[in-house]
PDB file of N, CA and C in Angstrom:
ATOM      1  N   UNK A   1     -20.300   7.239 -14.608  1.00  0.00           N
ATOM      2  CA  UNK A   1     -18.895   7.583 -14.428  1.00  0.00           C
ATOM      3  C   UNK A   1     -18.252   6.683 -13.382  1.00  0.00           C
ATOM      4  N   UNK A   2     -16.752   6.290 -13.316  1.00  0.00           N
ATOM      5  CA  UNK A   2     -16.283   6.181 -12.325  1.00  0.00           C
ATOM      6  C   UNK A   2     -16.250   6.686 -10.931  1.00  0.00           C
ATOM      7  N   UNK A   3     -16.909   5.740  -9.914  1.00  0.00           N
ATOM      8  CA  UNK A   3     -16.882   6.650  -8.328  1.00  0.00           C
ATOM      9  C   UNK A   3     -16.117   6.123  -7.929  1.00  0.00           C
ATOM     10  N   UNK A   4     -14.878   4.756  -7.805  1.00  0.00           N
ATOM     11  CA  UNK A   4     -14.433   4.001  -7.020  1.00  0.00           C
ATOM     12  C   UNK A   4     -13.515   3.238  -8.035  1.00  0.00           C
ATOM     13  N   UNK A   5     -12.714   3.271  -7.367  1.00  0.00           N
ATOM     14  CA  UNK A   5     -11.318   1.838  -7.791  1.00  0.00           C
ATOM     15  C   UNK A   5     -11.330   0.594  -6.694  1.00  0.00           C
ATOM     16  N   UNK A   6     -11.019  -0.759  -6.937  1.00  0.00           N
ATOM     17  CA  UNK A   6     -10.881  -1.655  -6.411  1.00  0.00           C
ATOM     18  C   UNK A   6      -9.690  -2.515  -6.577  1.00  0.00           C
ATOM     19  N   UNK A   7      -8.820  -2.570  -5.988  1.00  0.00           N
ATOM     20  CA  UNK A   7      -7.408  -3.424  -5.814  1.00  0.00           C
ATOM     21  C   UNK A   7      -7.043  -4.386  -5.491  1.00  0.00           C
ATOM     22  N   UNK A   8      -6.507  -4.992  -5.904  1.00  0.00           N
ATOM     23  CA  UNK A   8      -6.984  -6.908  -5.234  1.00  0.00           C
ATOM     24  C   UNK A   8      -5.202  -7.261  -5.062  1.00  0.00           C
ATOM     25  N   UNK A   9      -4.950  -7.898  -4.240  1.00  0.00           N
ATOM     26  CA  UNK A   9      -3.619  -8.143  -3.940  1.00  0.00           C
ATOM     27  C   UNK A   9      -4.117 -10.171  -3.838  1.00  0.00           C
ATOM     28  N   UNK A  10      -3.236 -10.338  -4.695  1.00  0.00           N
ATOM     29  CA  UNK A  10      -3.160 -12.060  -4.350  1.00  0.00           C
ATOM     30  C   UNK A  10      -1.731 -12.415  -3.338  1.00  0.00           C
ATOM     31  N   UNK A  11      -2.310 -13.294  -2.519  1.00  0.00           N
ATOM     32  CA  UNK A  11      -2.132 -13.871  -1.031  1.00  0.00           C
ATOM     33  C   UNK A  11      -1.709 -15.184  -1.277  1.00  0.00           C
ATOM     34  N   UNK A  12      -0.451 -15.772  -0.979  1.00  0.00           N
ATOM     35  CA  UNK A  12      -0.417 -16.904  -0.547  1.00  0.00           C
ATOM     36  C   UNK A  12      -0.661 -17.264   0.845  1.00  0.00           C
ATOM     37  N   UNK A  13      -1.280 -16.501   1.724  1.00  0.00           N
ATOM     38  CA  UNK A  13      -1.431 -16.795   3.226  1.00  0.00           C
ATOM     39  C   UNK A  13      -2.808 -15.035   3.299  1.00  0.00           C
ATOM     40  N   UNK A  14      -3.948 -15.525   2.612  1.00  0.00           N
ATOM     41  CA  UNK A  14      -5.125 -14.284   2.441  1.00  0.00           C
ATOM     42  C   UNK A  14      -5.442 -13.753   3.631  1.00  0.00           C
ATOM     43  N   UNK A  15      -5.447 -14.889   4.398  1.00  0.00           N
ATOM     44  CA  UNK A  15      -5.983 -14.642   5.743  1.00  0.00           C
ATOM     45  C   UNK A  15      -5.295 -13.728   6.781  1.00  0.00           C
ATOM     46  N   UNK A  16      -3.563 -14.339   6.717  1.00  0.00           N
ATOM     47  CA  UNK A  16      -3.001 -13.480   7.760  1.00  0.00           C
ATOM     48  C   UNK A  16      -2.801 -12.008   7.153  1.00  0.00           C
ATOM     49  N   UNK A  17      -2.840 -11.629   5.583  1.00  0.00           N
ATOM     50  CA  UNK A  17      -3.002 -10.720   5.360  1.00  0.00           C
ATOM     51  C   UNK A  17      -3.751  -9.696   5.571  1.00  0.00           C
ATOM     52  N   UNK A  18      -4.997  -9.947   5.768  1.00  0.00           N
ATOM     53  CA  UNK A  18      -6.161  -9.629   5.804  1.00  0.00           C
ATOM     54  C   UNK A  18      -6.218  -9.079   7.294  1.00  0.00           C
ATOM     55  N   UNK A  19      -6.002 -10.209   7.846  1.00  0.00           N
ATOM     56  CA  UNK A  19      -5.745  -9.284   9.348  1.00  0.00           C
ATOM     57  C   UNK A  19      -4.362  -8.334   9.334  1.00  0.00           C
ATOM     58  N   UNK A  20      -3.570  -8.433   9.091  1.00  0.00           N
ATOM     59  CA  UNK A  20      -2.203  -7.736   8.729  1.00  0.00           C
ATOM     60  C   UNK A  20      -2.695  -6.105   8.794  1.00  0.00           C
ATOM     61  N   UNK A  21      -3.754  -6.230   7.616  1.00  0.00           N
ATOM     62  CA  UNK A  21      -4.156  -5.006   7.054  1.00  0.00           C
ATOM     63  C   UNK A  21      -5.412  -4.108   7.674  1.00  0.00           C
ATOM     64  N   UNK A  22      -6.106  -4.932   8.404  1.00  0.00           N
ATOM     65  CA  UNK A  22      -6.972  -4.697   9.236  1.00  0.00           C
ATOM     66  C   UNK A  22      -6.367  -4.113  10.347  1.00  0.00           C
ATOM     67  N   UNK A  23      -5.744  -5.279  11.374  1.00  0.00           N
ATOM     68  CA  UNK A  23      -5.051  -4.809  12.620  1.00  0.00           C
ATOM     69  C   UNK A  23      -3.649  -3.491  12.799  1.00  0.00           C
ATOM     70  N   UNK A  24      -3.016  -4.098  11.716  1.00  0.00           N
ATOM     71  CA  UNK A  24      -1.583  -3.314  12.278  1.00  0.00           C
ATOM     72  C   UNK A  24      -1.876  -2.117  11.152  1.00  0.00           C
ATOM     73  N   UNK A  25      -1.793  -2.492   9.589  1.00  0.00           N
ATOM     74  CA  UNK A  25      -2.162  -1.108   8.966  1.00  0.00           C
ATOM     75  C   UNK A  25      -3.893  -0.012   9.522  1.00  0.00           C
ATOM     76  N   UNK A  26      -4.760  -0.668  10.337  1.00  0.00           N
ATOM     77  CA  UNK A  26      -5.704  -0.096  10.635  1.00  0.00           C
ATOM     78  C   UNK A  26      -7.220   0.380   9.600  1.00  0.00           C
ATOM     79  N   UNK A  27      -6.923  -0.424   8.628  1.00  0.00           N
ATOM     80  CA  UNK A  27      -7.931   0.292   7.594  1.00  0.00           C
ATOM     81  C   UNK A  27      -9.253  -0.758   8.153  1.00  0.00           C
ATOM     82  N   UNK A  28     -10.138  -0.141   7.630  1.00  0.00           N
ATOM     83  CA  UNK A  28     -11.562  -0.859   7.996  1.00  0.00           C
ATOM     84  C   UNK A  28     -11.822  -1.312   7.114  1.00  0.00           C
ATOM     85  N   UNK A  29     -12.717  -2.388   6.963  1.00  0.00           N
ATOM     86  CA  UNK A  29     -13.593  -2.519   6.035  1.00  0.00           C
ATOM     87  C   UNK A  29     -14.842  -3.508   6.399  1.00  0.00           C
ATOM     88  N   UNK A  30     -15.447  -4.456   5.371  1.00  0.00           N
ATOM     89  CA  UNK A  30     -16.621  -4.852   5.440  1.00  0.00           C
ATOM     90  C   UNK A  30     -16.239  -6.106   5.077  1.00  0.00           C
ATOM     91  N   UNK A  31     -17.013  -6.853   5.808  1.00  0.00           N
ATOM     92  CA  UNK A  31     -17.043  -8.220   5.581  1.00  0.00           C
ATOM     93  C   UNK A  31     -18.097  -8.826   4.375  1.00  0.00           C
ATOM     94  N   UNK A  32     -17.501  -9.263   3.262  1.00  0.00           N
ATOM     95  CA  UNK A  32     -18.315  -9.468   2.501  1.00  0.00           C
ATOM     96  C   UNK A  32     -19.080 -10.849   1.806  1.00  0.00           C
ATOM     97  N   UNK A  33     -18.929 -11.641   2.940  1.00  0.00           N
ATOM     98  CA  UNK A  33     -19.339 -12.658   3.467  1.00  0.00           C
ATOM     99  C   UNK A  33     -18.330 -13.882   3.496  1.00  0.00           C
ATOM    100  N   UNK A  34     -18.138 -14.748   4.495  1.00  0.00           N
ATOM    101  CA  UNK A  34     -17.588 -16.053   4.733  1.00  0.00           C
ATOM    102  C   UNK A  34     -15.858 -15.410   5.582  1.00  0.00           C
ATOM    103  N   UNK A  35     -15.929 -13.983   5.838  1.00  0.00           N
ATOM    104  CA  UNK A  35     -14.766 -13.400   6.057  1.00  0.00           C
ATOM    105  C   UNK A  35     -13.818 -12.933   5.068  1.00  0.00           C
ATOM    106  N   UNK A  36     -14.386 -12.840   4.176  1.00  0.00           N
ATOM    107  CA  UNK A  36     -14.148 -11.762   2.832  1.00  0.00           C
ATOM    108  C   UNK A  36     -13.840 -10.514   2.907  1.00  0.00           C
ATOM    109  N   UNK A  37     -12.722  -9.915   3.659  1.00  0.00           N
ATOM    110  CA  UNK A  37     -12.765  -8.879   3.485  1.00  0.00           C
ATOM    111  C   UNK A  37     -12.393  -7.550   2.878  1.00  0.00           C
ATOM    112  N   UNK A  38     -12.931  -6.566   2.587  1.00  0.00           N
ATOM    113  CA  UNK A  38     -12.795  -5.649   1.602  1.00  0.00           C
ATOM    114  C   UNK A  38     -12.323  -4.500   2.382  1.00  0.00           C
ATOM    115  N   UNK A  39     -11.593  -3.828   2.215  1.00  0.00           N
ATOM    116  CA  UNK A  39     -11.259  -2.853   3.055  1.00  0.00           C
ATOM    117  C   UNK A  39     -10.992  -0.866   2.105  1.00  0.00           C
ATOM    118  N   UNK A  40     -11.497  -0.061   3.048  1.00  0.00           N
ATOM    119  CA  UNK A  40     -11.616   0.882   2.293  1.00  0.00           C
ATOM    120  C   UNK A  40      -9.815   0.972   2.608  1.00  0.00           C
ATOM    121  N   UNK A  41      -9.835   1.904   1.200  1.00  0.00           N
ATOM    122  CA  UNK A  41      -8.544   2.481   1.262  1.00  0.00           C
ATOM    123  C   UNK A  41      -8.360   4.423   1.966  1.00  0.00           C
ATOM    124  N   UNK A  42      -7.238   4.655   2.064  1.00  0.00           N
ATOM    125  CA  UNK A  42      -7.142   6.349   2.208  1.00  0.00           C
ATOM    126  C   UNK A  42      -7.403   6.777   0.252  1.00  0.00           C
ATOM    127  N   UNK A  43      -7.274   8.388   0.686  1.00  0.00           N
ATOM    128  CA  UNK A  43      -7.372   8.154  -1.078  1.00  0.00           C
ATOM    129  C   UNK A  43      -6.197   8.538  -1.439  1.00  0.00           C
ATOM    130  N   UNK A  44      -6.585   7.778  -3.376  1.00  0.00           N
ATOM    131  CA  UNK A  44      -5.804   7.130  -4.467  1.00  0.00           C
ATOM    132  C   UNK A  44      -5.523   8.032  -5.668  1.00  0.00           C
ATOM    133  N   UNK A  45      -4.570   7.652  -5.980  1.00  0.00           N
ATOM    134  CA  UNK A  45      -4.417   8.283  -7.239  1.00  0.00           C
ATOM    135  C   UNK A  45      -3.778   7.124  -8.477  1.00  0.00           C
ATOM    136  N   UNK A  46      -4.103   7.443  -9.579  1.00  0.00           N
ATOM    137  CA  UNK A  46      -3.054   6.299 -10.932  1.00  0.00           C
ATOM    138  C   UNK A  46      -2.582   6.751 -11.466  1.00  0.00           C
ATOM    139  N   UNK A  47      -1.327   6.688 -11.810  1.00  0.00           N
ATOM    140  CA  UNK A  47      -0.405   7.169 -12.926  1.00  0.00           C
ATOM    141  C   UNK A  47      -0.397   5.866 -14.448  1.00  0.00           C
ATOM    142  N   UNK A  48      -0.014   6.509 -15.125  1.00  0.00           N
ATOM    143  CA  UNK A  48       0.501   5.414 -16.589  1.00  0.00           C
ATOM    144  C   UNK A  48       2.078   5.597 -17.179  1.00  0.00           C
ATOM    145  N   UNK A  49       2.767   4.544 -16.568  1.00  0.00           N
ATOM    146  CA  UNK A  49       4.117   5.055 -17.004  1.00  0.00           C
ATOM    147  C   UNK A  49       4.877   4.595 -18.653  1.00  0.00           C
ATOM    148  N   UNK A  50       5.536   4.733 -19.419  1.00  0.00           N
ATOM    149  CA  UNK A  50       5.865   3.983 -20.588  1.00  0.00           C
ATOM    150  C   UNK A  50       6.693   2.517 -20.027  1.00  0.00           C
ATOM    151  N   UNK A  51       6.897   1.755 -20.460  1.00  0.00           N
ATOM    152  CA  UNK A  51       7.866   0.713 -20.255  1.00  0.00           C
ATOM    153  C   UNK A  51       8.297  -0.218 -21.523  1.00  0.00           C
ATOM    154  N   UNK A  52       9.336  -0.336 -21.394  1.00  0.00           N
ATOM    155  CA  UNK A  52       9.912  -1.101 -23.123  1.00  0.00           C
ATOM    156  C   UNK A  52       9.314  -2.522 -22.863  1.00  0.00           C
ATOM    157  N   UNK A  53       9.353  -3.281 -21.456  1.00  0.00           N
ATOM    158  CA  UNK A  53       8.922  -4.082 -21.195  1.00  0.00           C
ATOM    159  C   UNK A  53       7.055  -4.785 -21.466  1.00  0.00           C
ATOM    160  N   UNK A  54       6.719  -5.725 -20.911  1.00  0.00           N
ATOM    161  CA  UNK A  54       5.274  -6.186 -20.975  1.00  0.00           C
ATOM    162  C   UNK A  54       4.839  -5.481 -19.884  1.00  0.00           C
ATOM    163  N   UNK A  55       3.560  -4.838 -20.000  1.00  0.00           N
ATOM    164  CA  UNK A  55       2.453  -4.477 -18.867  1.00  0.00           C
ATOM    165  C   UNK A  55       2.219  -5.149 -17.485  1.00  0.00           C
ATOM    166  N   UNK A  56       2.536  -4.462 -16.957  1.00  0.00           N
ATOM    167  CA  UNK A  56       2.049  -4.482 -15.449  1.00  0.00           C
ATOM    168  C   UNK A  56       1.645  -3.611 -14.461  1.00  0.00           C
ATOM    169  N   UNK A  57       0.771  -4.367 -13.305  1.00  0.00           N
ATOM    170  CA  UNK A  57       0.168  -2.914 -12.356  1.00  0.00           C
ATOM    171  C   UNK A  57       1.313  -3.270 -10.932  1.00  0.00           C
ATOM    172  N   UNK A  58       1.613  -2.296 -10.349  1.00  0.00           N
ATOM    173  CA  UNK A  58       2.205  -2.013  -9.148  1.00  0.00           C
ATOM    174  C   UNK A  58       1.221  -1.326  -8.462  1.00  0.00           C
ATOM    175  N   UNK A  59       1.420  -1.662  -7.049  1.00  0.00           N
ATOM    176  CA  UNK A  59       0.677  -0.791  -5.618  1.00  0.00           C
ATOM    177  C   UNK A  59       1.756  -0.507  -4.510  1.00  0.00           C
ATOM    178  N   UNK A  60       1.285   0.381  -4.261  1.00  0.00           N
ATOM    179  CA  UNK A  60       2.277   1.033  -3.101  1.00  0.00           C
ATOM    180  C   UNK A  60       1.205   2.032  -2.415  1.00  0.00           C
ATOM    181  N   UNK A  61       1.748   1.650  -0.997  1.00  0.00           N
ATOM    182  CA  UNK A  61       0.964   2.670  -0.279  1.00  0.00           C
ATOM    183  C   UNK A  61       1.406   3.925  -0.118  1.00  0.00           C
ATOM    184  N   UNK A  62       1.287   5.176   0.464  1.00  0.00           N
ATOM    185  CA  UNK A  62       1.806   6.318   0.177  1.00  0.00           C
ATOM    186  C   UNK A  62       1.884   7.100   1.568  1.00  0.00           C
ATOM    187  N   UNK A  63       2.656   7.577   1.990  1.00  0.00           N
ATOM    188  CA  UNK A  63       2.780   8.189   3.620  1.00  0.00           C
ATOM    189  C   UNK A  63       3.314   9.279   3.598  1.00  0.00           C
ATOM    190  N   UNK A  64       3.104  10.307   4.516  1.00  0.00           N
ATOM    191  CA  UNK A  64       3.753  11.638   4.714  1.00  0.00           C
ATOM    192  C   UNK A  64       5.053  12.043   4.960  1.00  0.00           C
ATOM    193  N   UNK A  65       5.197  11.249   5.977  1.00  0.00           N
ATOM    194  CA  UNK A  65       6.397  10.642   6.537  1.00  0.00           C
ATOM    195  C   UNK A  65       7.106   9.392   6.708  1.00  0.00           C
ATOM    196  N   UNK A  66       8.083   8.942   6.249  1.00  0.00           N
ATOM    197  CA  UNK A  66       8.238   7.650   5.818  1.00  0.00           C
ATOM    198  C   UNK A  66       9.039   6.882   6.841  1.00  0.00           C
ATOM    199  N   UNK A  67       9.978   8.020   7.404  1.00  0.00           N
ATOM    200  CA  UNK A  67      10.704   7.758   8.582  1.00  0.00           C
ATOM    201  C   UNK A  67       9.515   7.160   9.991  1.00  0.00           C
ATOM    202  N   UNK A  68       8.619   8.190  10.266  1.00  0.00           N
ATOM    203  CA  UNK A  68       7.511   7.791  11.369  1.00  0.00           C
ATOM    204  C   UNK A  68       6.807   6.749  11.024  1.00  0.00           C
ATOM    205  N   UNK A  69       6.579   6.653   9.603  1.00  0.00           N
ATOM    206  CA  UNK A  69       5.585   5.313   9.663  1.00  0.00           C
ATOM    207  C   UNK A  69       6.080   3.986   9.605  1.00  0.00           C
ATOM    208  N   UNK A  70       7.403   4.350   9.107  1.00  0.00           N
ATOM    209  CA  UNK A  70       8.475   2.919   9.440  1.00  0.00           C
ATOM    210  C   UNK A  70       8.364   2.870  11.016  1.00  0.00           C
ATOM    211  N   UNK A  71       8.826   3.380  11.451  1.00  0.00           N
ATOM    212  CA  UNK A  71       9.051   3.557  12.977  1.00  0.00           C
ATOM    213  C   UNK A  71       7.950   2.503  13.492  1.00  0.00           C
ATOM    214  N   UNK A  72       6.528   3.305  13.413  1.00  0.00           N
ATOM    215  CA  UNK A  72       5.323   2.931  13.957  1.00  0.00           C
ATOM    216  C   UNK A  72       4.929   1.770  13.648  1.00  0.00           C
ATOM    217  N   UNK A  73       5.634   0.684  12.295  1.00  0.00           N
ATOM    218  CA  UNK A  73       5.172   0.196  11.484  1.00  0.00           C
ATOM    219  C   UNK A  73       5.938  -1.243  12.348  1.00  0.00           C
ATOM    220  N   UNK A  74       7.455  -1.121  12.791  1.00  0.00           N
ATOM    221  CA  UNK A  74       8.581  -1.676  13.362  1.00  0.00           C
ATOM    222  C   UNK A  74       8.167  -1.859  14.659  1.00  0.00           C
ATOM    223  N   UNK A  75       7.909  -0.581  15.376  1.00  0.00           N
ATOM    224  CA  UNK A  75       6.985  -0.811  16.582  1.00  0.00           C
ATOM    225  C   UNK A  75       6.049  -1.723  16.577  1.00  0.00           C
ATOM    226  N   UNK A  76       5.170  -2.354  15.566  1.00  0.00           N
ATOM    227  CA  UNK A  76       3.992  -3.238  15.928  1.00  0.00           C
ATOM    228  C   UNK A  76       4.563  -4.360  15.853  1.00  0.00           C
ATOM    229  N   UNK A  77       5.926  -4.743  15.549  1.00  0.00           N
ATOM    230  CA  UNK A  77       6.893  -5.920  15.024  1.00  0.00           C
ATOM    231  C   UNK A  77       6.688  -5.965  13.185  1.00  0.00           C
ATOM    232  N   UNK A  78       6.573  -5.424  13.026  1.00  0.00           N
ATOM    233  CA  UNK A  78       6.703  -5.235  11.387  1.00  0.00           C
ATOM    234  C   UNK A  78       8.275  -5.451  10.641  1.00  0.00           C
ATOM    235  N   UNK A  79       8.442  -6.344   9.734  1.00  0.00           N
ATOM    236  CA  UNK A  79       9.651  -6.503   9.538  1.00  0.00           C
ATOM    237  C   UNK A  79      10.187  -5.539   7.733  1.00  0.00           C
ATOM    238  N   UNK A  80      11.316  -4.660   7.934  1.00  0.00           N
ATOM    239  CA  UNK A  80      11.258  -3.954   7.075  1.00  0.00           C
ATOM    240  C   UNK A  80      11.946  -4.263   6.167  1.00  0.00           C
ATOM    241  N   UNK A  81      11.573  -5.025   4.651  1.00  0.00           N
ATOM    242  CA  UNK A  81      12.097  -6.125   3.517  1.00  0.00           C
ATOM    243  C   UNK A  81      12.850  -5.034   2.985  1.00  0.00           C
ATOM    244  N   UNK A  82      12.909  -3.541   2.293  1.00  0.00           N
ATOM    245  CA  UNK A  82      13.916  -2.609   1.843  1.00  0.00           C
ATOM    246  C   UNK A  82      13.696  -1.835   2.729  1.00  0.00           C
ATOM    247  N   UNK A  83      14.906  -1.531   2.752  1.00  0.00           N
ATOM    248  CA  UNK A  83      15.053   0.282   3.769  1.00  0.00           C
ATOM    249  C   UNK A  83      14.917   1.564   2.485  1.00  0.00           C
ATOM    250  N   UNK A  84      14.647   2.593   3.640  1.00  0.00           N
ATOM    251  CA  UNK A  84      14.490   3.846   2.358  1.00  0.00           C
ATOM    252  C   UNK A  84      15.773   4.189   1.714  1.00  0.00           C
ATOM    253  N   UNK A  85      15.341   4.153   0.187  1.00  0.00           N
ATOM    254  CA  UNK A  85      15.908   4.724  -0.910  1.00  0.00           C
ATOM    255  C   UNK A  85      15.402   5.925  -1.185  1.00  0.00           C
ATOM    256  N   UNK A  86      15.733   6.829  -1.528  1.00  0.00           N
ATOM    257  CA  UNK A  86      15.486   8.164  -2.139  1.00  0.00           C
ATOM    258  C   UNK A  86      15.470   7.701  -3.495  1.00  0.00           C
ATOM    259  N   UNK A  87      14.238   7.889  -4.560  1.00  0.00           N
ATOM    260  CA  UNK A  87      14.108   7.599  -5.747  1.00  0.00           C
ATOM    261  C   UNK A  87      13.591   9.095  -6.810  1.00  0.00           C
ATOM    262  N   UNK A  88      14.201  10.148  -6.594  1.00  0.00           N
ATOM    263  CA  UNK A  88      14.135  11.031  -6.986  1.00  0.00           C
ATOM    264  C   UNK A  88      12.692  11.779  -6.720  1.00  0.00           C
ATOM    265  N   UNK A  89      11.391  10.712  -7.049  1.00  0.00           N
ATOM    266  CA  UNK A  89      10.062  11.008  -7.175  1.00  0.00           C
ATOM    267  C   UNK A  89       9.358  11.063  -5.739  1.00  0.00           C
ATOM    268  N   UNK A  90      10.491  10.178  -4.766  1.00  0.00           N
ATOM    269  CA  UNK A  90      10.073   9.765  -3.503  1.00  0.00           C
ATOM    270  C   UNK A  90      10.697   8.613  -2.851  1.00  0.00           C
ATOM    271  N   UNK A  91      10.695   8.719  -1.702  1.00  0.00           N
ATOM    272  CA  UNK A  91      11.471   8.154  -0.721  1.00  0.00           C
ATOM    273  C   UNK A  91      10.778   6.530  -0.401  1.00  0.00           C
ATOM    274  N   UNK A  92      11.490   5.628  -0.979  1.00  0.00           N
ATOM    275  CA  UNK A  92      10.824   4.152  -0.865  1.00  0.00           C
ATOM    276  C   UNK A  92      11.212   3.293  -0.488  1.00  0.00           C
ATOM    277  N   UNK A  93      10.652   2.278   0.241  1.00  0.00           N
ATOM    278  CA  UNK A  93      10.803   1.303   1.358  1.00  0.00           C
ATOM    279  C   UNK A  93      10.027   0.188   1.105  1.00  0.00           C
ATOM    280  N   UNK A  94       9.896  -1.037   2.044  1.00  0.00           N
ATOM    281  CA  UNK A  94       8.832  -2.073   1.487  1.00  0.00           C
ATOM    282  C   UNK A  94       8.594  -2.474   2.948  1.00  0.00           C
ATOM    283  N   UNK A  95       7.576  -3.237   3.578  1.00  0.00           N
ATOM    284  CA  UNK A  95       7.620  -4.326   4.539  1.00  0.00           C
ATOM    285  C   UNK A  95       7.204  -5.307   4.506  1.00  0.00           C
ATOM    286  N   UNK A  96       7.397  -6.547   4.800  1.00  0.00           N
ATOM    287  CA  UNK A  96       6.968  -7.626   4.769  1.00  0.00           C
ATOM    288  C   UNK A  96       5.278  -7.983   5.273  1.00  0.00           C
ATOM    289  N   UNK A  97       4.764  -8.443   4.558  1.00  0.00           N
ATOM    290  CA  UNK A  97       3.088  -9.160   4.672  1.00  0.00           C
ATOM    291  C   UNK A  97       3.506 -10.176   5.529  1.00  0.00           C
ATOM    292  N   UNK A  98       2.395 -10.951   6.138  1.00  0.00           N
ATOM    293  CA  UNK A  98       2.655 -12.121   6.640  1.00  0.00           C
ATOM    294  C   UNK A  98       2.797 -13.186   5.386  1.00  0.00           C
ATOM    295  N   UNK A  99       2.432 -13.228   4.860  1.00  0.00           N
ATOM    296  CA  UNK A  99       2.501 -14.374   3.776  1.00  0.00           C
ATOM    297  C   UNK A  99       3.879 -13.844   3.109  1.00  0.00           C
ATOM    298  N   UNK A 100       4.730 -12.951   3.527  1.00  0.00           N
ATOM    299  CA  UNK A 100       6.215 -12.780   2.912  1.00  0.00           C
ATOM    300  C   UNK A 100       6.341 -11.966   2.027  1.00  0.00           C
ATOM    301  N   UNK A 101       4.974 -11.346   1.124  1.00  0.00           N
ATOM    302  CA  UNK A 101       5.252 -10.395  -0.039  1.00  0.00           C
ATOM    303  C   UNK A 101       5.575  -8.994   0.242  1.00  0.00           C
ATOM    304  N   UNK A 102       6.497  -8.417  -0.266  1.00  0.00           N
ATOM    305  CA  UNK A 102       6.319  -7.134   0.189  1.00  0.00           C
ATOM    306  C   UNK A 102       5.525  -6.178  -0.497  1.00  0.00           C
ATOM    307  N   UNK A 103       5.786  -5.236   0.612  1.00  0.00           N
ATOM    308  CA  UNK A 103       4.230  -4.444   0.584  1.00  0.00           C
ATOM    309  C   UNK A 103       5.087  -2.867   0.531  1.00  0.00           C
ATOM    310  N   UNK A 104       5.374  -2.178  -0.876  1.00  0.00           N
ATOM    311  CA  UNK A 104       6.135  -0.808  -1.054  1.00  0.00           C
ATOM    312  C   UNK A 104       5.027   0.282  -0.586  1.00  0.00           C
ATOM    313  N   UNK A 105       6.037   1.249   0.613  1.00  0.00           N
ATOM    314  CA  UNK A 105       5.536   2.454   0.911  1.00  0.00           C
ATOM    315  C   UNK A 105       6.339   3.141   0.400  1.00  0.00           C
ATOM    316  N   UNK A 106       5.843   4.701   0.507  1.00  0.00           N
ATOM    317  CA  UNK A 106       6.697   5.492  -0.251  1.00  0.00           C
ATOM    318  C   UNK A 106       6.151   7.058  -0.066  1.00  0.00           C
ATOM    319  N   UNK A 107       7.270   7.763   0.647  1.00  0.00           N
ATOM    320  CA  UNK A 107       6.645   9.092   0.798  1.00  0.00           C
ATOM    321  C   UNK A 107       6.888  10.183  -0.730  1.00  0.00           C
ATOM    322  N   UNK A 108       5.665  10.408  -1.202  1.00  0.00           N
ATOM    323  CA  UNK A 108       6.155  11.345  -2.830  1.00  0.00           C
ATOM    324  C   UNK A 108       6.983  12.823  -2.429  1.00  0.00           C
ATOM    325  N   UNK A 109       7.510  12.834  -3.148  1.00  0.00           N
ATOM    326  CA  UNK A 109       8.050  13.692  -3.423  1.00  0.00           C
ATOM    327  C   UNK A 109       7.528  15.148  -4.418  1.00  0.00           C
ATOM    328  N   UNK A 110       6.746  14.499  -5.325  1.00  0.00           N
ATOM    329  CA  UNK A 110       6.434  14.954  -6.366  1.00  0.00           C
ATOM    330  C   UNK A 110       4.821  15.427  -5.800  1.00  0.00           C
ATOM    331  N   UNK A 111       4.090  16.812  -6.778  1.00  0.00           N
ATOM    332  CA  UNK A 111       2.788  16.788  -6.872  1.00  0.00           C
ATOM    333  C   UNK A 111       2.062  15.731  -6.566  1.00  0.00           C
ATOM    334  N   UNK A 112       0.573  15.574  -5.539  1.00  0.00           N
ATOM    335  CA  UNK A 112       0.082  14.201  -5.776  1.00  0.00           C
ATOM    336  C   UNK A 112      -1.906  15.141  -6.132  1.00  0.00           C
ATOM    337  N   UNK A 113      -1.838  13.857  -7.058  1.00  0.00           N
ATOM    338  CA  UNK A 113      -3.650  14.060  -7.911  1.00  0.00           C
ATOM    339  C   UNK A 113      -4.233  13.785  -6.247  1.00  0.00           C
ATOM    340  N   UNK A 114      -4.490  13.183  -4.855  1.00  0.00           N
ATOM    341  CA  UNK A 114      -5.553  13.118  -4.285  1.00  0.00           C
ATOM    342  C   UNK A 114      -5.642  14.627  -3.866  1.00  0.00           C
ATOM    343  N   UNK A 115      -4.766  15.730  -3.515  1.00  0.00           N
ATOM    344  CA  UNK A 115      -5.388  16.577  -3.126  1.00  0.00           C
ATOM    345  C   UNK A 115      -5.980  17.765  -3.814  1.00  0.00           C
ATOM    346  N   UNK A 116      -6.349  17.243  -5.032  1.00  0.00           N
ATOM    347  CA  UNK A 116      -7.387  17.852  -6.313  1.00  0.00           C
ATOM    348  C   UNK A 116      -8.653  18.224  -5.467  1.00  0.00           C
ATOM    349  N   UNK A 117      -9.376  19.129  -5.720  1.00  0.00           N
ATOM    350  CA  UNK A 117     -10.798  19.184  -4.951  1.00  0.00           C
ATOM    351  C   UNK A 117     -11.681  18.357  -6.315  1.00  0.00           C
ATOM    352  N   UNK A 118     -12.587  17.608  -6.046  1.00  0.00           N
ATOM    353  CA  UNK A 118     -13.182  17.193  -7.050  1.00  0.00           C
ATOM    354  C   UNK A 118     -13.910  17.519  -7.945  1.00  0.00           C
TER     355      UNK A 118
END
């Protein structure tokens, strides 16, 4: 069975990301050799939405509070690429990566699958 998902974000600047995500977002992970690093996530959930369009995956991180973690996020010098929108499902924002991509948070609004007991 499935125990684990793995997410890969492509980097035009991997490195400062990598620390980005390490240092200021705080997640840990493992070095998986040459400075490879893999980092655990909080937990996840996937949705499947319809689209008239061609297939694609989106990531967004997910927060309780969207107001505090902007805050905290601005505090480390974090620069904030959208401000919050209210999107019916949840309240969404983006911030800038070092390599410039943004990176969508978003507090739900809606039911969320991680706090399922397993």
């Amino acid at each position: 069975m499935i125990n684990a998902a793995h997410i890969i974000l492509y980097s035009t600047d991997a490195d400062a990301d990598r620390v980005f995500i390490r240092d200021v977002l705080g997640l840990a992970g493992v070095d998986a050799g040459g400075g490879w690093l893999i980092f655990k996530l909080p937990p996840a959930e996937i949705a499947v939405h319809p689209t008239d369009g061609p297939s694609k995956q989106e990531f967004y991180f997910m927060c309780e509070d969207i107001e505090k973690t902007l805050n905290e996020l601005t505090a480390k010098g974090v620069e904030i690429s959208a401000p919050i929108s209210d999107q019916g499902w949840g309240k969404l924002a983006s911030v800038k990566l070092p390599s410039g991509a943004d990176l969508p948070i978003y507090q739900p609004l809606h039911p969320v699958a991680y706090d399922l007991e397993s």
